[in-house]
N, C-alpha and C. Protein backbone atom coordinates (compact mmCIF):
# COMPACT_ATOMS: atom_id res chain seq x y z
N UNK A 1 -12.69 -8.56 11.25
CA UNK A 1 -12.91 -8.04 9.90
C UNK A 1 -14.38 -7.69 9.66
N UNK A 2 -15.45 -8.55 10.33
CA UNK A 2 -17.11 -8.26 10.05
C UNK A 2 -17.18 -7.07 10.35
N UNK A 3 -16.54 -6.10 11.55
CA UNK A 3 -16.78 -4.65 11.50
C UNK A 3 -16.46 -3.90 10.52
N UNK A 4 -15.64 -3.99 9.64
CA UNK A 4 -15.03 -3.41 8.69
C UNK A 4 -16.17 -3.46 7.27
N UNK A 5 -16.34 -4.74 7.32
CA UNK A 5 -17.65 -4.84 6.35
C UNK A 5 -18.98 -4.40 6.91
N UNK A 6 -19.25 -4.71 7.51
CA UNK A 6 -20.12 -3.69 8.12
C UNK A 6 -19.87 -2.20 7.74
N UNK A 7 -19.42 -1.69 8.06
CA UNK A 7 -19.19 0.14 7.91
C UNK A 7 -19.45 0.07 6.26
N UNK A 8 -18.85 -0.75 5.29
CA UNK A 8 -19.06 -0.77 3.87
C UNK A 8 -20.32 -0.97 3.68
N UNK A 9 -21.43 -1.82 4.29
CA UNK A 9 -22.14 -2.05 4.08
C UNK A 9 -23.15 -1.01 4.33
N UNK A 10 -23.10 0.14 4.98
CA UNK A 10 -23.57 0.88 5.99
C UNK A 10 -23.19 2.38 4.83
N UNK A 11 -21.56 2.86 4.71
CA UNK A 11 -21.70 3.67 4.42
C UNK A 11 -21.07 3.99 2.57
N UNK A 12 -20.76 2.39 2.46
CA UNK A 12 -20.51 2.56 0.89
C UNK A 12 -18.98 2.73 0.73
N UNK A 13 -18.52 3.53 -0.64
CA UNK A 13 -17.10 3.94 -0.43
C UNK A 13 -16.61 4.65 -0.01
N UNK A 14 -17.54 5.81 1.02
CA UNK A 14 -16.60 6.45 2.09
C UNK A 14 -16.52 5.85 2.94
N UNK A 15 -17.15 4.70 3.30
CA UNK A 15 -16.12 4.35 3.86
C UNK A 15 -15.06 3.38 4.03
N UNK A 16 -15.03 2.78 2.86
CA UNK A 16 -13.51 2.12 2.03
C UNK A 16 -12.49 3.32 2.01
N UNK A 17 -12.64 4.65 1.74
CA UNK A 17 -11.73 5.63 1.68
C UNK A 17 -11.55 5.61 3.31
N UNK A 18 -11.94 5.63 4.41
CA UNK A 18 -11.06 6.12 5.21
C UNK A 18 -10.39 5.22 6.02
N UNK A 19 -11.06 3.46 5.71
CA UNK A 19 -10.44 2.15 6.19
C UNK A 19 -9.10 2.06 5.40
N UNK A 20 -9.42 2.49 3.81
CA UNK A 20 -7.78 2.15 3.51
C UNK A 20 -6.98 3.20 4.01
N UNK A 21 -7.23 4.26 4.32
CA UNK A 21 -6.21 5.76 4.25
C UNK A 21 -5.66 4.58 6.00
N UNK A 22 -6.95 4.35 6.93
CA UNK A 22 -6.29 4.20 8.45
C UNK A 22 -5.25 3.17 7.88
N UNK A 23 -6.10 1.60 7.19
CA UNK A 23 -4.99 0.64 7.14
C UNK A 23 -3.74 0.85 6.58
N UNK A 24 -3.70 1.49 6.04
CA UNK A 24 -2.02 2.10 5.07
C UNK A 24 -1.48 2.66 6.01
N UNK A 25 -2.16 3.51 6.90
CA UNK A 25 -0.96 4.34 7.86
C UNK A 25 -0.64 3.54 8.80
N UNK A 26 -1.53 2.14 8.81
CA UNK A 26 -0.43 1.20 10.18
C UNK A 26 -2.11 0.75 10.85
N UNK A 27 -2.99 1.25 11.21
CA UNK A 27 -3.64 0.41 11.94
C UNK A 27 -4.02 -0.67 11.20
N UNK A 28 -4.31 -2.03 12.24
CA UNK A 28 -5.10 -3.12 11.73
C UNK A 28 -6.26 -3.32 10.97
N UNK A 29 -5.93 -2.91 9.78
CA UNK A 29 -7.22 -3.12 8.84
C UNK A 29 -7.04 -3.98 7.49
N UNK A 30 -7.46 -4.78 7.29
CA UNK A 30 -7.58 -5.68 6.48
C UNK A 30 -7.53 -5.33 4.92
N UNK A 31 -6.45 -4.67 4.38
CA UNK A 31 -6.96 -4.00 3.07
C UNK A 31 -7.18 -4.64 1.84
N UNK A 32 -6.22 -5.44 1.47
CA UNK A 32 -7.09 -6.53 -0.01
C UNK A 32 -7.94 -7.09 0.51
N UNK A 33 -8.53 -7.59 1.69
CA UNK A 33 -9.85 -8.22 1.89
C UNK A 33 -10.53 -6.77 1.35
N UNK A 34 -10.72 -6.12 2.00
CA UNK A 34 -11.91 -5.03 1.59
C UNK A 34 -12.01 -5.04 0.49
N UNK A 35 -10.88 -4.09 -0.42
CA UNK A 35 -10.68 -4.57 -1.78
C UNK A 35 -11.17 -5.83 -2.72
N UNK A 36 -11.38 -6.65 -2.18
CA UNK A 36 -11.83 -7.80 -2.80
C UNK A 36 -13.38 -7.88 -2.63
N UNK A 37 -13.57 -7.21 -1.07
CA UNK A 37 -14.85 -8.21 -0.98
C UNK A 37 -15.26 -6.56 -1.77
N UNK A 38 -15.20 -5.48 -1.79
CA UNK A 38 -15.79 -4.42 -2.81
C UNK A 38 -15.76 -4.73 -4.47
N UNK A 39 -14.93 -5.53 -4.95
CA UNK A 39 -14.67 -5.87 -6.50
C UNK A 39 -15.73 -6.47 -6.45
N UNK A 40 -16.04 -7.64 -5.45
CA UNK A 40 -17.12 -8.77 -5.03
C UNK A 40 -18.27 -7.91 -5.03
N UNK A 41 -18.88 -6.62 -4.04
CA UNK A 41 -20.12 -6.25 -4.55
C UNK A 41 -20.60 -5.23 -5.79
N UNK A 42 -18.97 -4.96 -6.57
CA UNK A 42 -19.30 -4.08 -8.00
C UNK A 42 -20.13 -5.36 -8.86
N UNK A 43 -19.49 -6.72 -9.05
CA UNK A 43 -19.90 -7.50 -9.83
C UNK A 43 -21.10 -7.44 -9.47
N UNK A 44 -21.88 -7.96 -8.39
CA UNK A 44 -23.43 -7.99 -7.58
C UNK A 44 -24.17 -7.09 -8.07
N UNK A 45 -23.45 -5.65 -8.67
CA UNK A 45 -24.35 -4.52 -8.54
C UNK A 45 -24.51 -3.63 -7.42
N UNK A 46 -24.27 -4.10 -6.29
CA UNK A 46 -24.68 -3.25 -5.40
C UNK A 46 -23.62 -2.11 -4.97
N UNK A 47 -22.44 -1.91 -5.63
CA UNK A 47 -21.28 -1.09 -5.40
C UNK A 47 -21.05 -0.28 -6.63
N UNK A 48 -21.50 1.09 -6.94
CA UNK A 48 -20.94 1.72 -7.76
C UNK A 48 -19.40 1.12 -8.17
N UNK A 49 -19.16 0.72 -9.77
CA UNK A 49 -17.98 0.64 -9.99
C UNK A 49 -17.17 2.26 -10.21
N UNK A 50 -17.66 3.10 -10.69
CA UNK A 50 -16.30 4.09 -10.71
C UNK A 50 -16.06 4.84 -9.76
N UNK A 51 -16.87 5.27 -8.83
CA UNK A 51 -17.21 5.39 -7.69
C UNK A 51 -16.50 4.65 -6.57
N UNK A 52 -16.46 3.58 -6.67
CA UNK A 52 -15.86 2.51 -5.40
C UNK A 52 -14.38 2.69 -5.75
N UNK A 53 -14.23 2.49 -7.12
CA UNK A 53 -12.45 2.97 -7.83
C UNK A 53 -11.81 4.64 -7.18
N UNK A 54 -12.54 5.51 -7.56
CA UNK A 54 -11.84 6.83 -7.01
C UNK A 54 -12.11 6.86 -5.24
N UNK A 55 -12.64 6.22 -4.71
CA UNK A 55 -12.67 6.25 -3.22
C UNK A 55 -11.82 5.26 -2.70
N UNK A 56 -11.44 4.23 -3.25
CA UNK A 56 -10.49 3.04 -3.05
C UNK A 56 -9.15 4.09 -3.39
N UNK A 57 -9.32 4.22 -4.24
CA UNK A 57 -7.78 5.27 -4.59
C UNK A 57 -7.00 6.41 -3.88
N UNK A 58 -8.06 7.19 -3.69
CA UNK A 58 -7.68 8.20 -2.77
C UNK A 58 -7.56 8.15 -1.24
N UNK A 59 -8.27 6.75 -1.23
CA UNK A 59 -7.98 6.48 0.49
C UNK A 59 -6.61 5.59 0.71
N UNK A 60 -5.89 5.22 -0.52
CA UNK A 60 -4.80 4.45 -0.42
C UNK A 60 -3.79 5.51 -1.09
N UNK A 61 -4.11 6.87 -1.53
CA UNK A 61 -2.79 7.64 -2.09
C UNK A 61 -3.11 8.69 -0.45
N UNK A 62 -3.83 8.89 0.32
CA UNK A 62 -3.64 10.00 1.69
C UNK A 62 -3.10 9.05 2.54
N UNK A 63 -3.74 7.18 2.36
CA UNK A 63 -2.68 6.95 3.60
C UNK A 63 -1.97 6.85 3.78
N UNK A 64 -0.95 6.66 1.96
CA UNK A 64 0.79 6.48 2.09
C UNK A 64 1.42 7.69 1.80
N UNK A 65 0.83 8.90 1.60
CA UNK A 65 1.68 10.53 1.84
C UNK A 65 0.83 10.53 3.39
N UNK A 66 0.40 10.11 3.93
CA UNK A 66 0.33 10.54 5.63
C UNK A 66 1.26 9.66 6.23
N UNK A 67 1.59 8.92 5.98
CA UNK A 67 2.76 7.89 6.77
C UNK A 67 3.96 8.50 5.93
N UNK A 68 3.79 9.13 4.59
CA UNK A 68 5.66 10.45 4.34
C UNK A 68 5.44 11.39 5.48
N UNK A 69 4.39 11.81 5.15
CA UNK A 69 4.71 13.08 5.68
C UNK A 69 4.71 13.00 7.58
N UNK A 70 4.65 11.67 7.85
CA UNK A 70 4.98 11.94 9.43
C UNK A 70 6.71 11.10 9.40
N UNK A 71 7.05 10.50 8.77
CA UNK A 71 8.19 10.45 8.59
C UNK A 71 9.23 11.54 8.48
N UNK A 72 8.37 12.45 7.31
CA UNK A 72 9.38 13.83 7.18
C UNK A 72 9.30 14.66 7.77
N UNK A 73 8.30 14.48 8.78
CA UNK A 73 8.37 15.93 9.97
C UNK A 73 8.72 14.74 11.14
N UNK A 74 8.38 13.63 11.31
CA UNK A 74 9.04 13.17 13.26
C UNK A 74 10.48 12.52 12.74
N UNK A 75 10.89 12.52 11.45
CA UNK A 75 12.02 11.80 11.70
C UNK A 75 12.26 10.54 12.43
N UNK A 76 13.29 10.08 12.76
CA UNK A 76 13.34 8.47 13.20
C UNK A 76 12.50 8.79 14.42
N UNK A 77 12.64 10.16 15.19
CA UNK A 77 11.31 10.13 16.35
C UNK A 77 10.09 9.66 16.14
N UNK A 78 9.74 9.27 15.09
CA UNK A 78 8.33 8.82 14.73
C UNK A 78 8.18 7.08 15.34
N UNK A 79 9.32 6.68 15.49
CA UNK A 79 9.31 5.06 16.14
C UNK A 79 9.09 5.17 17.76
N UNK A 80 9.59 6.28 18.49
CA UNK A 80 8.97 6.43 19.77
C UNK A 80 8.35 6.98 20.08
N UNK A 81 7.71 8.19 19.33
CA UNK A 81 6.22 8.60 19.16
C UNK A 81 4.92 7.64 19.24
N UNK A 82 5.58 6.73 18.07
CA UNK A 82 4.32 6.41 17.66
C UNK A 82 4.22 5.07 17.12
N UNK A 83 5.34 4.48 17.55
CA UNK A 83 5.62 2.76 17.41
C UNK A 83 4.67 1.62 17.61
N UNK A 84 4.50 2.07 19.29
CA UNK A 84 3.43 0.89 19.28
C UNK A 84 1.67 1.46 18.84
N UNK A 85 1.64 2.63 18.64
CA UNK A 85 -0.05 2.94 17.80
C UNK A 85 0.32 2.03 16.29
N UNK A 86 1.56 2.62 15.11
CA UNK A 86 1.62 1.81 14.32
C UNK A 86 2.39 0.67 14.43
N UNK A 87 2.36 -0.09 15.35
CA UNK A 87 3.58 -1.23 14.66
C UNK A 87 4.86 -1.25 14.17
N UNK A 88 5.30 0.39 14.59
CA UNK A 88 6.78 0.47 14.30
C UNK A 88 7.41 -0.27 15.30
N UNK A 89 9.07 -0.64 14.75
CA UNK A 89 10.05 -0.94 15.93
C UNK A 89 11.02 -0.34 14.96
N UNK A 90 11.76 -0.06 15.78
CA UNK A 90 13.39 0.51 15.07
C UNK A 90 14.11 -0.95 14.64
N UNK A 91 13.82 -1.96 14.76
CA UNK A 91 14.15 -3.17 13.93
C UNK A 91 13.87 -3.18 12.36
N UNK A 92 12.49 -3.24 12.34
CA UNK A 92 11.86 -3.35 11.30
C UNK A 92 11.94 -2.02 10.18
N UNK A 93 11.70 -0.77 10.78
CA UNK A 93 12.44 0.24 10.39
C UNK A 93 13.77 0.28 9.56
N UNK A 94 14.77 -0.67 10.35
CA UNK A 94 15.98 -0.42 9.83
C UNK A 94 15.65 -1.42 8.62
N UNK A 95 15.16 -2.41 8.69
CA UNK A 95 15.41 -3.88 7.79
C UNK A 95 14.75 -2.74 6.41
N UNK A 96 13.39 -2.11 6.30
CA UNK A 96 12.84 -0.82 5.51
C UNK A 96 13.59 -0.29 4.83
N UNK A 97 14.78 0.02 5.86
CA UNK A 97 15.88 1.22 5.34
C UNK A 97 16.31 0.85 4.56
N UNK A 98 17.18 -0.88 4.44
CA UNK A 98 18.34 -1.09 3.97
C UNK A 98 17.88 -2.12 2.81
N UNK A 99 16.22 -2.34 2.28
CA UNK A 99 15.51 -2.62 1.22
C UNK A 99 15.56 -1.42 0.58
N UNK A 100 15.25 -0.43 1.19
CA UNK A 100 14.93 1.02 0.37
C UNK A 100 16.25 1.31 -0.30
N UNK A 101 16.74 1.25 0.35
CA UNK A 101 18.51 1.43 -0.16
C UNK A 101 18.78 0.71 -1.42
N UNK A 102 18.54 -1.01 -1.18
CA UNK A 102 19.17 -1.42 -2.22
C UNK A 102 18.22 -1.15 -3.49
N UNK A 103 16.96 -1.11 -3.39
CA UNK A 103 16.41 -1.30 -4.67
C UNK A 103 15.39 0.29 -5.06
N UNK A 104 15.94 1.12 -4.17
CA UNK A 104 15.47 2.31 -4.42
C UNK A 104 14.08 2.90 -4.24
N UNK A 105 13.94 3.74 -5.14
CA UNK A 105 12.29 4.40 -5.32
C UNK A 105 11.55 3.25 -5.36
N UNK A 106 11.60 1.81 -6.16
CA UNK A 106 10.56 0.98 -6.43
C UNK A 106 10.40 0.44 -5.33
N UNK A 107 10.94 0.81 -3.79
CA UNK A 107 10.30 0.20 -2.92
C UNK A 107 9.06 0.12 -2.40
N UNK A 108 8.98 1.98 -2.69
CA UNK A 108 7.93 2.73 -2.95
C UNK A 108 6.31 1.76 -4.02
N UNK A 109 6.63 1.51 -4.77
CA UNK A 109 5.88 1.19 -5.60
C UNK A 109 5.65 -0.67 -5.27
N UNK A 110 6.45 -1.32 -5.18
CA UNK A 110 6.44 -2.65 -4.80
C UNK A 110 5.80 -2.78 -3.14
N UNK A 111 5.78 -1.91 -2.36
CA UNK A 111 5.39 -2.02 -0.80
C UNK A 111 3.82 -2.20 -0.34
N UNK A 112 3.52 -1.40 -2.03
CA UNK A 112 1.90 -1.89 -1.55
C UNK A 112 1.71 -3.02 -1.77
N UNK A 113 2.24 -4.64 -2.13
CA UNK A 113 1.89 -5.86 -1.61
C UNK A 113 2.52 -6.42 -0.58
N UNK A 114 3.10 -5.57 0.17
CA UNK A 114 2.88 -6.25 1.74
C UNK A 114 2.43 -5.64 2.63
N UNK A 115 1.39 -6.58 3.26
CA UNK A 115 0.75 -6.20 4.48
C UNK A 115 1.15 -6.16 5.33
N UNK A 116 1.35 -4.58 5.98
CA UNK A 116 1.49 -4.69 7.32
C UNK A 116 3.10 -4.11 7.13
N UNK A 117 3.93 -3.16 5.94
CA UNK A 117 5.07 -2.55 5.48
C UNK A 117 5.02 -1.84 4.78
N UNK A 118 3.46 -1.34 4.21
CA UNK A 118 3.66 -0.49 3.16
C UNK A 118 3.93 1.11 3.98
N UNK A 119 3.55 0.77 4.85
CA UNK A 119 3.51 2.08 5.79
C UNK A 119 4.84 2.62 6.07
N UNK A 120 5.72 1.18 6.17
CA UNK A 120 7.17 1.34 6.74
C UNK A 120 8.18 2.39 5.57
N UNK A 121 7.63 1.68 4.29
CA UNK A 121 8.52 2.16 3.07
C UNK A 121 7.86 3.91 2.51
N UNK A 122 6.73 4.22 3.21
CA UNK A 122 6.29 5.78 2.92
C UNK A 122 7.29 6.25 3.82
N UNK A 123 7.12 5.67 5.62
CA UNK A 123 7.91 6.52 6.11
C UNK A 123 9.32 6.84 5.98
N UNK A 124 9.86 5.51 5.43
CA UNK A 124 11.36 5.30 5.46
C UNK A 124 11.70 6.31 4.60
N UNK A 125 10.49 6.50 3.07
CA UNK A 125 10.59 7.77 1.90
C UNK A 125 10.95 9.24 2.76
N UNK A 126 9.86 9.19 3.77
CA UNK A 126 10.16 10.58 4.43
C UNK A 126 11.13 11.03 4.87
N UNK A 127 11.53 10.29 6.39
CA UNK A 127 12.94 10.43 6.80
C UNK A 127 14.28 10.33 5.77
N UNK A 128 14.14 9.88 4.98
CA UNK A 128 15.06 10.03 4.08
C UNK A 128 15.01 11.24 3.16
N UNK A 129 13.72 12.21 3.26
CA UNK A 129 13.57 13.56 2.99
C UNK A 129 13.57 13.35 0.99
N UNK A 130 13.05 12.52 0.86
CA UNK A 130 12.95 12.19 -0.71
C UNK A 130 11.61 13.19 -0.85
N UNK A 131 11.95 14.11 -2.26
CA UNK A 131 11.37 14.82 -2.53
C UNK A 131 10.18 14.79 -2.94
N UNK A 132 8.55 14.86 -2.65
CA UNK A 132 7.64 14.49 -2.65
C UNK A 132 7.21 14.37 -3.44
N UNK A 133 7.60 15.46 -5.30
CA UNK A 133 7.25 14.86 -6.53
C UNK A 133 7.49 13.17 -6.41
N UNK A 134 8.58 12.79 -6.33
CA UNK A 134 9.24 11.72 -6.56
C UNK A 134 8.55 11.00 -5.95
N UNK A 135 8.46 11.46 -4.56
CA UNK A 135 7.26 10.08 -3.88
C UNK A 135 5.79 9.92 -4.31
N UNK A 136 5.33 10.85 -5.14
CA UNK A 136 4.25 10.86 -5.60
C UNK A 136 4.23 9.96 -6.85
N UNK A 137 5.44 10.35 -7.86
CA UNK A 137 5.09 9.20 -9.17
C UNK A 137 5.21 7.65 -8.62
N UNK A 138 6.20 6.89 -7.76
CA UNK A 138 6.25 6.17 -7.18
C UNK A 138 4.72 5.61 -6.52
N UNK A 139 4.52 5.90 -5.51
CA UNK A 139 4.29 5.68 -4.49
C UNK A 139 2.51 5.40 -5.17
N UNK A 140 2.16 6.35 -5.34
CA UNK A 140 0.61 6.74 -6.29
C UNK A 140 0.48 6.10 -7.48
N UNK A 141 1.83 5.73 -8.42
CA UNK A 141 1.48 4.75 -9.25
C UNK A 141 1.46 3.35 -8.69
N UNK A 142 2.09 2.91 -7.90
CA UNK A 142 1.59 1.66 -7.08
C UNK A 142 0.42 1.59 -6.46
N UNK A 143 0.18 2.78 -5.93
CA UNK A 143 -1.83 2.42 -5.15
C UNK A 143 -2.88 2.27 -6.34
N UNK A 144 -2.38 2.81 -7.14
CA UNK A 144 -3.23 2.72 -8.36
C UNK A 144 -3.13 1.67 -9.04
N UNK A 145 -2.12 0.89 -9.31
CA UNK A 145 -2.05 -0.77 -9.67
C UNK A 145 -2.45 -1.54 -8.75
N UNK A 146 -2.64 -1.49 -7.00
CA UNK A 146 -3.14 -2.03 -6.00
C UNK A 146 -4.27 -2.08 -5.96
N UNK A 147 -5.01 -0.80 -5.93
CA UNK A 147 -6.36 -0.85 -5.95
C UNK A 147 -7.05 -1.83 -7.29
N UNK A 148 -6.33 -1.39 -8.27
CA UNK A 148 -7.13 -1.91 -9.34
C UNK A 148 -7.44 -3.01 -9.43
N UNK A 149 -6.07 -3.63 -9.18
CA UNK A 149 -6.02 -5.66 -9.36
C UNK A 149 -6.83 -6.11 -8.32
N UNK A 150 -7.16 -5.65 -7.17
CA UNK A 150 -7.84 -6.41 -6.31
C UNK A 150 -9.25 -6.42 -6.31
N UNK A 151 -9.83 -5.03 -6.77
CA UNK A 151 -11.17 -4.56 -7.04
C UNK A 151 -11.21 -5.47 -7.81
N UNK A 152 -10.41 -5.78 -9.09
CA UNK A 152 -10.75 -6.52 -10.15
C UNK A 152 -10.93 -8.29 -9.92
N UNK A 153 -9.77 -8.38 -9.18
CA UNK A 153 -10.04 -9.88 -8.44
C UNK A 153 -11.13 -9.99 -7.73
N UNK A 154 -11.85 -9.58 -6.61
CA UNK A 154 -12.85 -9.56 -6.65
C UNK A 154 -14.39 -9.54 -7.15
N UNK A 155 -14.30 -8.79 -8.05
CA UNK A 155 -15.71 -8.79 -9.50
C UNK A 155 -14.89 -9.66 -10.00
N UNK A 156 -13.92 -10.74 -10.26
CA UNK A 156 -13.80 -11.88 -10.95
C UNK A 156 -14.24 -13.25 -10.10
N UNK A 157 -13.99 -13.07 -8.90
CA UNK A 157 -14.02 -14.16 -7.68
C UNK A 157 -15.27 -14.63 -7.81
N UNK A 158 -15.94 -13.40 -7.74
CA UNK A 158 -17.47 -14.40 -7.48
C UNK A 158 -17.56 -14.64 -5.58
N UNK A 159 -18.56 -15.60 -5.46
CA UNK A 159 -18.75 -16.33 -4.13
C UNK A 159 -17.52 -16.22 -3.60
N UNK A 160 -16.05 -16.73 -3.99
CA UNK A 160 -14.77 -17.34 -3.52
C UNK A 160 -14.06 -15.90 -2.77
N UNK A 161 -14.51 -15.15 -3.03
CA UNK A 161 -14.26 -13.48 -2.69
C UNK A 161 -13.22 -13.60 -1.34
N UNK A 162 -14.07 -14.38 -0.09
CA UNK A 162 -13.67 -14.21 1.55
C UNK A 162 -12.02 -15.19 1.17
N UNK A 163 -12.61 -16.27 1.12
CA UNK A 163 -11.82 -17.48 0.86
C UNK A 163 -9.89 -16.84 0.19
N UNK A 164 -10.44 -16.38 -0.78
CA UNK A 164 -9.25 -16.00 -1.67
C UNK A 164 -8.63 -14.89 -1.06
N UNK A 165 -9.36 -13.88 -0.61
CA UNK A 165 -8.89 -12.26 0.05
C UNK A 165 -8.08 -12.79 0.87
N UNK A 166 -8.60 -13.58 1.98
CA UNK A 166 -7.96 -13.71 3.08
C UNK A 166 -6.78 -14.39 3.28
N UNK A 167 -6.54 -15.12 2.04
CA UNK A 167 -5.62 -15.91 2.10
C UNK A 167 -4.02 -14.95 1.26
N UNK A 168 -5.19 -14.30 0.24
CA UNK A 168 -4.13 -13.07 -0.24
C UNK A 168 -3.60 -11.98 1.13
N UNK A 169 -4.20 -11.87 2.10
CA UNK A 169 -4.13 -11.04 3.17
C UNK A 169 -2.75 -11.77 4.13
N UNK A 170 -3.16 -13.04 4.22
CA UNK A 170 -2.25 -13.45 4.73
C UNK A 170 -1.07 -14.08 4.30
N UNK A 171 -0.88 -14.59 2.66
CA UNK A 171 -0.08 -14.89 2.18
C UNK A 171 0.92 -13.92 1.30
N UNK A 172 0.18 -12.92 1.29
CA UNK A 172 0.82 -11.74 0.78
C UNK A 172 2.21 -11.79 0.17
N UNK A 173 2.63 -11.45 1.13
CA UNK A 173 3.98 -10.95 1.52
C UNK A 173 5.26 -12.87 0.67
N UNK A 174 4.41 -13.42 0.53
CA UNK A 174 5.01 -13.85 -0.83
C UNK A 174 5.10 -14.05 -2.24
N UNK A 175 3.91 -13.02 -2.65
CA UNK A 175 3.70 -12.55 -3.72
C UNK A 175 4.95 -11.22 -3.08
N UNK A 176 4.52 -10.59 -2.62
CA UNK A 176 5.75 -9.56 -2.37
C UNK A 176 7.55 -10.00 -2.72
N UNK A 177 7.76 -10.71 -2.28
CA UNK A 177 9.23 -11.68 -2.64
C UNK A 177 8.76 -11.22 -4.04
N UNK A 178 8.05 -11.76 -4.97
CA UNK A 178 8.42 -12.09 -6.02
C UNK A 178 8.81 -10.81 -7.07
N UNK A 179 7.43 -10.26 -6.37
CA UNK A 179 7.58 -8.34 -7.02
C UNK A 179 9.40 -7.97 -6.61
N UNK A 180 9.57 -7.89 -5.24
CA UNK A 180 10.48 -7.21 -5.14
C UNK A 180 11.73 -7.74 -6.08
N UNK A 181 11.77 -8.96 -5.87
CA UNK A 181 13.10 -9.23 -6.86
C UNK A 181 12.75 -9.17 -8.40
N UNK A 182 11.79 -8.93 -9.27
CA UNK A 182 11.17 -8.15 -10.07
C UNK A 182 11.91 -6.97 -10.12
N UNK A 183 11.64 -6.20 -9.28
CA UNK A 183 11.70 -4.49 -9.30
C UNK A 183 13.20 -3.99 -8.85
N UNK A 184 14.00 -5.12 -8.68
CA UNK A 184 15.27 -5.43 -7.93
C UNK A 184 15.98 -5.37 -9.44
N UNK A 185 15.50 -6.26 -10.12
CA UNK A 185 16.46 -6.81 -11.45
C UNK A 185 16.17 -5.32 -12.62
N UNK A 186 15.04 -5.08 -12.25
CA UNK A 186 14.46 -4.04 -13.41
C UNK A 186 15.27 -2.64 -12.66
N UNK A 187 15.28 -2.41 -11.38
CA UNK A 187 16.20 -1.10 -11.10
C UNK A 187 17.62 -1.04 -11.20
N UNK A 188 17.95 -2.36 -11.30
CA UNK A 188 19.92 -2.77 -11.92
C UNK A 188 19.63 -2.55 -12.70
N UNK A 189 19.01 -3.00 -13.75
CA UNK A 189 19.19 -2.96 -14.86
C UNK A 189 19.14 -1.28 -15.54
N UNK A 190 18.31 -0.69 -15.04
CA UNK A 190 18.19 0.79 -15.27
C UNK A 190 19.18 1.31 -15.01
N UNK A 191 19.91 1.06 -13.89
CA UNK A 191 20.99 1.38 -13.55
C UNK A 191 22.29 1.35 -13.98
N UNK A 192 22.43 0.58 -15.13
CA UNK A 192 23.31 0.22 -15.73
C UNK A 192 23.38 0.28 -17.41
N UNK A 193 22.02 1.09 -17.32
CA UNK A 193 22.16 1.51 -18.79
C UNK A 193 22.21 3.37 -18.97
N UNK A 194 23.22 3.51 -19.67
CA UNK A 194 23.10 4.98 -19.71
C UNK A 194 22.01 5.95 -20.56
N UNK A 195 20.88 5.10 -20.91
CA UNK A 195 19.83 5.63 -21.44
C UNK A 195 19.21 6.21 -20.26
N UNK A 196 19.03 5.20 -19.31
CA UNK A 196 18.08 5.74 -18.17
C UNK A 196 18.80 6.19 -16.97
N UNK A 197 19.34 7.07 -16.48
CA UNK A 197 19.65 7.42 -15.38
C UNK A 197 19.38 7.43 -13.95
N UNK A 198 19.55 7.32 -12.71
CA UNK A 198 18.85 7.15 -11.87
C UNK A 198 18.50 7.76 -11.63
N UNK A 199 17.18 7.81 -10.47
CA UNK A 199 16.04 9.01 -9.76
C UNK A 199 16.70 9.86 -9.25
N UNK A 200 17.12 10.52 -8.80
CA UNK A 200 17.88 11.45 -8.22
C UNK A 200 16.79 12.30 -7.26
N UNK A 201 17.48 12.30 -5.69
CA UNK A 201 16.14 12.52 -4.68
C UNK A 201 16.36 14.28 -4.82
């Protein structure tokens, strides 16, 4: 991870924009740590705050339409293309599929709190040829609640910045449980009222 801070330290929020765009599309990059430890140097001063926000943003809305859009052009070929560069398996893929299935578009939006799947649920958007408006309100309103809370946890953390990131980095994915069955009960429920209709791809 010190290389990663390093480059921040070095080149600011470009280059937070192109660590989150890589980490979203699948390589190993640490993204709420960054996120955090950047909230961590807005508080310090030494990190432009609106500045560090639109470069945090846009490097987390190109890396999850670059993991659609290789979904929607390699199709499930994208797991033997390019499996072991990202961490695909046609296992994990399928398990993607059949989340995406049950609880819909908000997989889209719920995927950016797990590490190390948000990539899975852009591509799974693609191959499933979901229409890119659609993946855009989705998908972009979740990087934009992602980025924010963590920048913000960070300029709240203080010192505790490493400590807390990392443990959010690695514990993640059970804050994720909780979202998803969240976004599980809230898409039945939409579903079952004839006010709101479903997304229709």
């Amino acid at each position: 991870m010190q290389w990663a801070l390093d480059k921040i330290h070095i080149y600011g929020p470009e280059a937070l924009f192109v660590l989150l765009m890589l980490g979203i599309v699948g390589l190993p990059v640490p993204d709420e740590t960054l996120l955090v430890f950047c909230g961590f140097q807005i508080g310090k001063g030494e990190m432009p705050m609106i500045e560090t926000w639109i470069f945090a943003l846009c490097g987390s809305w190109c890396g999850i339409s670059l993991s659609y859009t290789i979904g929607r052009t390699f199709g499930v070929g994208v797991v033997h293309r390019f499996g072991k560069r990202l961490h695909l398996t046609e296992e994990r893929l399928q398990e993607v599929q059949r989340w995406f299935d049950r609880i819909g578009h908000w997989a889209l939006f719920a995927g950016y709190y797990i590490a190390g799947l948000r990539h899975f649920t852009a591509i799974t958007a693609g191959i499933s040829k979901l229409r890119f408006r659609i993946f855009v309100a989705y998908a972009w309103s979740g990087g934009l609640l992602w980025v924010t809370t963590f920048l913000t946890l960070g300029y709240f953390l203080g010192d505790k910045w490493q400590e807390i990131g990392e443990s959010i980095h690695r514990y993640g994915v059970y804050a994720l449980v909780i979202v998803a069955i969240g976004a599980l009960w809230y898409y039945l429920r939409l579903r079952r009222s004839s006010k709101w209709p479903a997304v229709r791809k």
